[in-house]
C-alpha atoms as a PDB file:
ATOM      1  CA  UNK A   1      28.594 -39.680  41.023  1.00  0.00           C
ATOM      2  CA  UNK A   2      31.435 -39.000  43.294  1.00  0.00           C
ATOM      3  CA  UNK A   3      34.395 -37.310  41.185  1.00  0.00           C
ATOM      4  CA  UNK A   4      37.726 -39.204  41.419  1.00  0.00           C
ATOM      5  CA  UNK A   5      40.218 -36.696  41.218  1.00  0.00           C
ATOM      6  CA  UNK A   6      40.763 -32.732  41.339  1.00  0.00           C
ATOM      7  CA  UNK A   7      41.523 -32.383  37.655  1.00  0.00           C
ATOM      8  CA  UNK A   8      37.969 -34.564  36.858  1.00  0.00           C
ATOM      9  CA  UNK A   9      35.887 -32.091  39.581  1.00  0.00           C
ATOM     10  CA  UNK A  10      37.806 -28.519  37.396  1.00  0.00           C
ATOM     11  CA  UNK A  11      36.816 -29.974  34.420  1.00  0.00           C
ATOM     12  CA  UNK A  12      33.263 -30.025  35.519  1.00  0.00           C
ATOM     13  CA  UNK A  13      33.255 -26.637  36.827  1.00  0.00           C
ATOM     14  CA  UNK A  14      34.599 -25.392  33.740  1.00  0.00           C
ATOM     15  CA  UNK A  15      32.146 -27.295  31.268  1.00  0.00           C
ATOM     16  CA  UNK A  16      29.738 -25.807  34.024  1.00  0.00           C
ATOM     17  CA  UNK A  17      30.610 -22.059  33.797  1.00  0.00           C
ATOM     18  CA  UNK A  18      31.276 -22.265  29.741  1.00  0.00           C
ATOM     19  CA  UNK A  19      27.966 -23.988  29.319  1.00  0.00           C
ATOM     20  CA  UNK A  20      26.576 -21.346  32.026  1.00  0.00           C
ATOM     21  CA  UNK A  21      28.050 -18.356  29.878  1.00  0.00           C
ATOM     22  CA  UNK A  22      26.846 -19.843  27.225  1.00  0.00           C
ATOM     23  CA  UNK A  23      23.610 -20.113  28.297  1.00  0.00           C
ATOM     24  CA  UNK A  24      23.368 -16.147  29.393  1.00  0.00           C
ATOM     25  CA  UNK A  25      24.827 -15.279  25.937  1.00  0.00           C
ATOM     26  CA  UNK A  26      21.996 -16.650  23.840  1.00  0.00           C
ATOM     27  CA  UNK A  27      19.231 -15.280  26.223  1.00  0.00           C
ATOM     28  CA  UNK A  28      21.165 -11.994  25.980  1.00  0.00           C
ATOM     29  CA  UNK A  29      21.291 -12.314  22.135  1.00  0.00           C
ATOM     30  CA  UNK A  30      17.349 -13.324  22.164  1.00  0.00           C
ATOM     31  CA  UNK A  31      16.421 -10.463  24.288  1.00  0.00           C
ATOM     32  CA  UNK A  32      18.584  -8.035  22.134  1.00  0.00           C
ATOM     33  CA  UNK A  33      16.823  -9.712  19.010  1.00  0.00           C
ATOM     34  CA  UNK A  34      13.294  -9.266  20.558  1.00  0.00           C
ATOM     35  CA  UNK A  35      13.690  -5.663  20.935  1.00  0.00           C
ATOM     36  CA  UNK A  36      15.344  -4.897  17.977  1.00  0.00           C
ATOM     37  CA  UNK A  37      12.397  -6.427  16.229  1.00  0.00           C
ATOM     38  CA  UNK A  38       9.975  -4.865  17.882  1.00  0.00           C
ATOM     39  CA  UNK A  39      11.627  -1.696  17.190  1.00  0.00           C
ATOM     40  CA  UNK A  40      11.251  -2.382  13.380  1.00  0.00           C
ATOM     41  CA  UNK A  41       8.129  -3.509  14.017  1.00  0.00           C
ATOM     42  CA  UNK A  42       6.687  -0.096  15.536  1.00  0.00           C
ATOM     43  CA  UNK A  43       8.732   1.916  12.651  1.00  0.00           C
ATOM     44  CA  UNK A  44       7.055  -0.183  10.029  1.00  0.00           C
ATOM     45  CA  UNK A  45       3.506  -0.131  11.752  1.00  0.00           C
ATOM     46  CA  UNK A  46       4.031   3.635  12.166  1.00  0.00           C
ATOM     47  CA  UNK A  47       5.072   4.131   8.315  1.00  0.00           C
ATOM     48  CA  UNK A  48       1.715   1.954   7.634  1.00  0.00           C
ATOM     49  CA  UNK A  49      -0.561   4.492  10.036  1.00  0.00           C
ATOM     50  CA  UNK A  50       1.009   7.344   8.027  1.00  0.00           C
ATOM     51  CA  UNK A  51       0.132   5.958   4.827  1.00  0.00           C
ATOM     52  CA  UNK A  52      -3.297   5.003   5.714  1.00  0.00           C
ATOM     53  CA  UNK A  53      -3.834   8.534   7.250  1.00  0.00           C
ATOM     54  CA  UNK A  54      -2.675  10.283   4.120  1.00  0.00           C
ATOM     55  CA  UNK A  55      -4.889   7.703   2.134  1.00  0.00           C
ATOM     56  CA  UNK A  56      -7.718   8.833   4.393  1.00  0.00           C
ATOM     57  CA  UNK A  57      -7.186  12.341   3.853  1.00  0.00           C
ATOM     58  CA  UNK A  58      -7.257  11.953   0.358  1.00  0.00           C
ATOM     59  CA  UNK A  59     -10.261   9.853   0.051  1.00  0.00           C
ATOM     60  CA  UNK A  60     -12.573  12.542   2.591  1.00  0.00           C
ATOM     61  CA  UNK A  61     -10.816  15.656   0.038  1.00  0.00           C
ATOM     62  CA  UNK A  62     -12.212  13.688  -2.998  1.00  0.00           C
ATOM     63  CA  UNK A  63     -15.509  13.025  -1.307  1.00  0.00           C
ATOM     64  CA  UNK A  64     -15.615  16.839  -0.396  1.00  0.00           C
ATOM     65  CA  UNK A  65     -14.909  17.670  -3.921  1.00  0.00           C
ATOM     66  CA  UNK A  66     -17.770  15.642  -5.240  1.00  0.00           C
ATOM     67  CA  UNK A  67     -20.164  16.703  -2.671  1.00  0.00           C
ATOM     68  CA  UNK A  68     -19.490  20.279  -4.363  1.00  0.00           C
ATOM     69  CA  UNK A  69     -19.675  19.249  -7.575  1.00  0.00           C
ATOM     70  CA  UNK A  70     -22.972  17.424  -6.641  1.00  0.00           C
ATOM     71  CA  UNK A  71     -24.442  20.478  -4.732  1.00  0.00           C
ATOM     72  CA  UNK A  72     -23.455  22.290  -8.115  1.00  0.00           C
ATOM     73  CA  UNK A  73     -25.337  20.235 -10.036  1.00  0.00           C
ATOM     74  CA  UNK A  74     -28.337  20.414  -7.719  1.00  0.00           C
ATOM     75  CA  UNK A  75     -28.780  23.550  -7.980  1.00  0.00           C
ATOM     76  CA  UNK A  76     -28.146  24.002 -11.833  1.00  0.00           C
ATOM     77  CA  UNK A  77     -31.416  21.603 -11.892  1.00  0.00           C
ATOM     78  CA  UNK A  78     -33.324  24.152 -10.173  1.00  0.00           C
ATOM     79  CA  UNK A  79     -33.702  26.685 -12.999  1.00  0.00           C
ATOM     80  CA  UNK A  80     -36.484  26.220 -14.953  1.00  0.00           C
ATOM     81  CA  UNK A  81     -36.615  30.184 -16.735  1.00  0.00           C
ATOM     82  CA  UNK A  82     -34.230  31.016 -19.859  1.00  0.00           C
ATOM     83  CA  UNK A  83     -33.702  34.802 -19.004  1.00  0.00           C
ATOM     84  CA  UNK A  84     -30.112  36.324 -19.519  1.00  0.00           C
ATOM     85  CA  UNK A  85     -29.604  36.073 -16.082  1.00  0.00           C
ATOM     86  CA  UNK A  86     -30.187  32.769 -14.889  1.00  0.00           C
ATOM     87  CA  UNK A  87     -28.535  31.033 -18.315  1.00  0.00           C
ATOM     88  CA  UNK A  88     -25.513  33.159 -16.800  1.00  0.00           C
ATOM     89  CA  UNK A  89     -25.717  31.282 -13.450  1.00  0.00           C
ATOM     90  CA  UNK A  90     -26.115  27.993 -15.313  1.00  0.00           C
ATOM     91  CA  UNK A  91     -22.768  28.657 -17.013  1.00  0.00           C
ATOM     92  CA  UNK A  92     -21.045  29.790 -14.100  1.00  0.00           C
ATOM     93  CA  UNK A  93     -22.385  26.629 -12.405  1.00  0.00           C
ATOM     94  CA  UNK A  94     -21.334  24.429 -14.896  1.00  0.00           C
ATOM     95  CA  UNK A  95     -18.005  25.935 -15.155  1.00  0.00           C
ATOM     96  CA  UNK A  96     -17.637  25.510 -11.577  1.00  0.00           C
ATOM     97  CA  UNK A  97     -18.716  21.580 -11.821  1.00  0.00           C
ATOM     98  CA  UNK A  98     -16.080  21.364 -14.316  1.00  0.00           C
ATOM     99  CA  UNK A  99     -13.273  23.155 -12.200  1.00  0.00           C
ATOM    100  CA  UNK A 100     -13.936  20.499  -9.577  1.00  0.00           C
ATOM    101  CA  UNK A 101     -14.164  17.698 -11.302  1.00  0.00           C
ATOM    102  CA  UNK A 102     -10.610  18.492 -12.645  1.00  0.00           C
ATOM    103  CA  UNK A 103      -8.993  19.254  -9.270  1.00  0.00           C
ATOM    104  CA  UNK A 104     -10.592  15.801  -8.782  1.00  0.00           C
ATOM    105  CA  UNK A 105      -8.428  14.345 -12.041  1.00  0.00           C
ATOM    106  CA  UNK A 106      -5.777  16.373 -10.780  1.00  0.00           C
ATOM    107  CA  UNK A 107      -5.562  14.964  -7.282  1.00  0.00           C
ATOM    108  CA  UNK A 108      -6.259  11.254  -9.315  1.00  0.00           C
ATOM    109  CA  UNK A 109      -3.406  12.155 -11.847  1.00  0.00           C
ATOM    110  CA  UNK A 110      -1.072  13.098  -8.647  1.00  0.00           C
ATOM    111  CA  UNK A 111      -1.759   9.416  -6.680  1.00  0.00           C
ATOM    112  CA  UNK A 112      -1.876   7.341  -9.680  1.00  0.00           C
ATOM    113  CA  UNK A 113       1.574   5.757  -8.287  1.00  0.00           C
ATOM    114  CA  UNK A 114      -0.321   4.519  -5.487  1.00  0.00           C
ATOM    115  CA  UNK A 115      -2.592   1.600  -5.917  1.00  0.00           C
ATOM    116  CA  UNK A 116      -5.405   2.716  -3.386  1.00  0.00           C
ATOM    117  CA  UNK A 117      -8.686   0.778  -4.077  1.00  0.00           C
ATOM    118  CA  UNK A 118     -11.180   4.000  -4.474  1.00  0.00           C
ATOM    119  CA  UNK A 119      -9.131   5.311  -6.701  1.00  0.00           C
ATOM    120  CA  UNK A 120     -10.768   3.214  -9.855  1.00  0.00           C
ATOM    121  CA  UNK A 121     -14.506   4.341  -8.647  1.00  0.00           C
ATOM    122  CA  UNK A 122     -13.046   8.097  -8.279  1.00  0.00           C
ATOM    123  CA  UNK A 123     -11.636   7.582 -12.240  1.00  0.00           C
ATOM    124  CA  UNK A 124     -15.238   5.860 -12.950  1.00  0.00           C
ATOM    125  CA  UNK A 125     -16.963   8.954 -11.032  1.00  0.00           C
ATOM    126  CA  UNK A 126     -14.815  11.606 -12.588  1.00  0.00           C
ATOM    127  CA  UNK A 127     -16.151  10.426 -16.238  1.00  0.00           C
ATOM    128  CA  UNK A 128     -19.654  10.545 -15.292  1.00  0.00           C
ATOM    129  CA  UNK A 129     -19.494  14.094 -13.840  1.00  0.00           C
ATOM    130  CA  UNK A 130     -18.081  14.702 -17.627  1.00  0.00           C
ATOM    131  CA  UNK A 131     -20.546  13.372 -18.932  1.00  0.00           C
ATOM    132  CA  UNK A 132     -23.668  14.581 -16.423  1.00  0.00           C
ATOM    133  CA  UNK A 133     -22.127  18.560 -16.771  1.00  0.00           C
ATOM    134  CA  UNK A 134     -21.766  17.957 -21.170  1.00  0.00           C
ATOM    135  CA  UNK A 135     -25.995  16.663 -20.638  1.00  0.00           C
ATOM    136  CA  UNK A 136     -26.747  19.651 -18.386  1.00  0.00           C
ATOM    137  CA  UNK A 137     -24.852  21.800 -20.668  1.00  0.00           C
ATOM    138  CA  UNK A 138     -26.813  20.568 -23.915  1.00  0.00           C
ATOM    139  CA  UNK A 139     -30.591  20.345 -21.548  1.00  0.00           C
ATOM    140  CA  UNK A 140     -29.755  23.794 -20.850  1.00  0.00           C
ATOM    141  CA  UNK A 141     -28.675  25.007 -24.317  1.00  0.00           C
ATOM    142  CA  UNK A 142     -31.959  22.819 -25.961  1.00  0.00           C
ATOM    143  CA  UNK A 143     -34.138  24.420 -22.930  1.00  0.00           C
ATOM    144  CA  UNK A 144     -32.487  28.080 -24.155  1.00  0.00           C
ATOM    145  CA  UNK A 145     -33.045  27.308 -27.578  1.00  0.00           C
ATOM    146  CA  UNK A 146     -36.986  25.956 -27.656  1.00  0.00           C
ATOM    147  CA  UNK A 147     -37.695  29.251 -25.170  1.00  0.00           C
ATOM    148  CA  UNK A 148     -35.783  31.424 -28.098  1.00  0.00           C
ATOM    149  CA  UNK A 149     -38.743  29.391 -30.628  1.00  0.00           C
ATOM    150  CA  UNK A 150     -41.282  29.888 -28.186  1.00  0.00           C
ATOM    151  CA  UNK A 151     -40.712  33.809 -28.251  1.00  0.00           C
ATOM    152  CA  UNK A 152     -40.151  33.956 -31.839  1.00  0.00           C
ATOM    153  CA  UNK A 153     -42.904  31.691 -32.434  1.00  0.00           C
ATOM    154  CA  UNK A 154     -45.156  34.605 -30.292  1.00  0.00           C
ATOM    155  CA  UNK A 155     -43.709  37.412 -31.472  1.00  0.00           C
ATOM    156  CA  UNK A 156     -44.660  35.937 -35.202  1.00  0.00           C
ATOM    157  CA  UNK A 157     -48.353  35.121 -33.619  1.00  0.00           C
ATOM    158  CA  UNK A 158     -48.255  38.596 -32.496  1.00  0.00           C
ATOM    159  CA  UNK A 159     -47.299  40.165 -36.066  1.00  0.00           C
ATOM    160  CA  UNK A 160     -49.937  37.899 -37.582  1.00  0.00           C
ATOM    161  CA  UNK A 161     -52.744  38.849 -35.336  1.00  0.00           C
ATOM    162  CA  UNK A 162     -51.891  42.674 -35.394  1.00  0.00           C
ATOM    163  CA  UNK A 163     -51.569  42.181 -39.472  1.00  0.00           C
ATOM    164  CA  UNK A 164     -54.747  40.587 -39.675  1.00  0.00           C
ATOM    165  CA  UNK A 165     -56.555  43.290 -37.604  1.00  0.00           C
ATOM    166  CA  UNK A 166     -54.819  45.820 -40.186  1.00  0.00           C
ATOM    167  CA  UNK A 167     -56.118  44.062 -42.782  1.00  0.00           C
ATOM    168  CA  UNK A 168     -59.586  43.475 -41.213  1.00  0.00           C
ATOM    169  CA  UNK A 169     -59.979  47.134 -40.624  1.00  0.00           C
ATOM    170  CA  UNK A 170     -59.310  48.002 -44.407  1.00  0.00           C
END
């Protein structure tokens, strides 16, 4: 199409260039768009990785906790005697299952904003370290209080055999 005039061949040249500039001004506003997004992106993806790593943190400082408290209560089921000593150990052992389990709670009662998914089972685990160190507590006062029996119960064997020799000998 062959224009007719000058004034029909500058309009075309100017719908050209406006439509041209135009043009360049959107792909300019895209590309501006693209990497302000991905900007936001990486500062959203980067507050995400911090949250997960403090979530991961928390979850291996819990798991060391109960490890402890688990070795604790390992070895409090190794005594078997009821001297002074060893029911001294069981107390301090017990105490120290106790202390863990409530830095445990503590830690618990400190997240509780956060919705992390272990945090239920932790709750769940704290109670039954309650109740496992109350049991251990009571096994070890019942074990205390049948060897108390059992050396009373010998002593008063004792007394009877040495009264009946008295008496024999009379």
């Amino acid at each position: 199409m062959k224009p007719v005039n000058q004034h029909e061949l500058n309009k075309g040249y100017f719908n050209f260039i406006i439509h041209f500039v135009v043009l360049i001004l959107f792909v300019v506003m895209c590309a501006a768009g693209f990497f302000m997004t991905a900007r936001q992106e990486l500062k959203l993806l980067s507050a995400q990785a911090r949250l997960y790593d403090q979530q991961a943190y928390q979850r291996e400082e819990l798991t060391g906790r109960f490890d402890q408290v688990l070795h604790k209560l390992r070895a409090l089921s190794q005594y078997v005697n009821a001297d002074a000593r060893e029911l001294s150990n069981q107390a301090l052992l017990i105490n120290g299952v106790q202390v863990e389990n409530n830095r445990v709670r503590g830690l618990l009662e400190a997240n509780r904003d956060e919705t992390a998914p272990g945090h239920e089972l932790y709750g769940k685990m704290t109670r039954q370290v309650v109740a496992l160190a109350s049991l251990k507590d009571s096994l070890s006062q019942t074990r205390f209080s049948t060897e108390s029996l059992r050396q009373q119960l010998d002593a008063c064997g004792m007394a009877t055999k040495n009264a009946i020799k008295k008496l024999n000998r009379y």
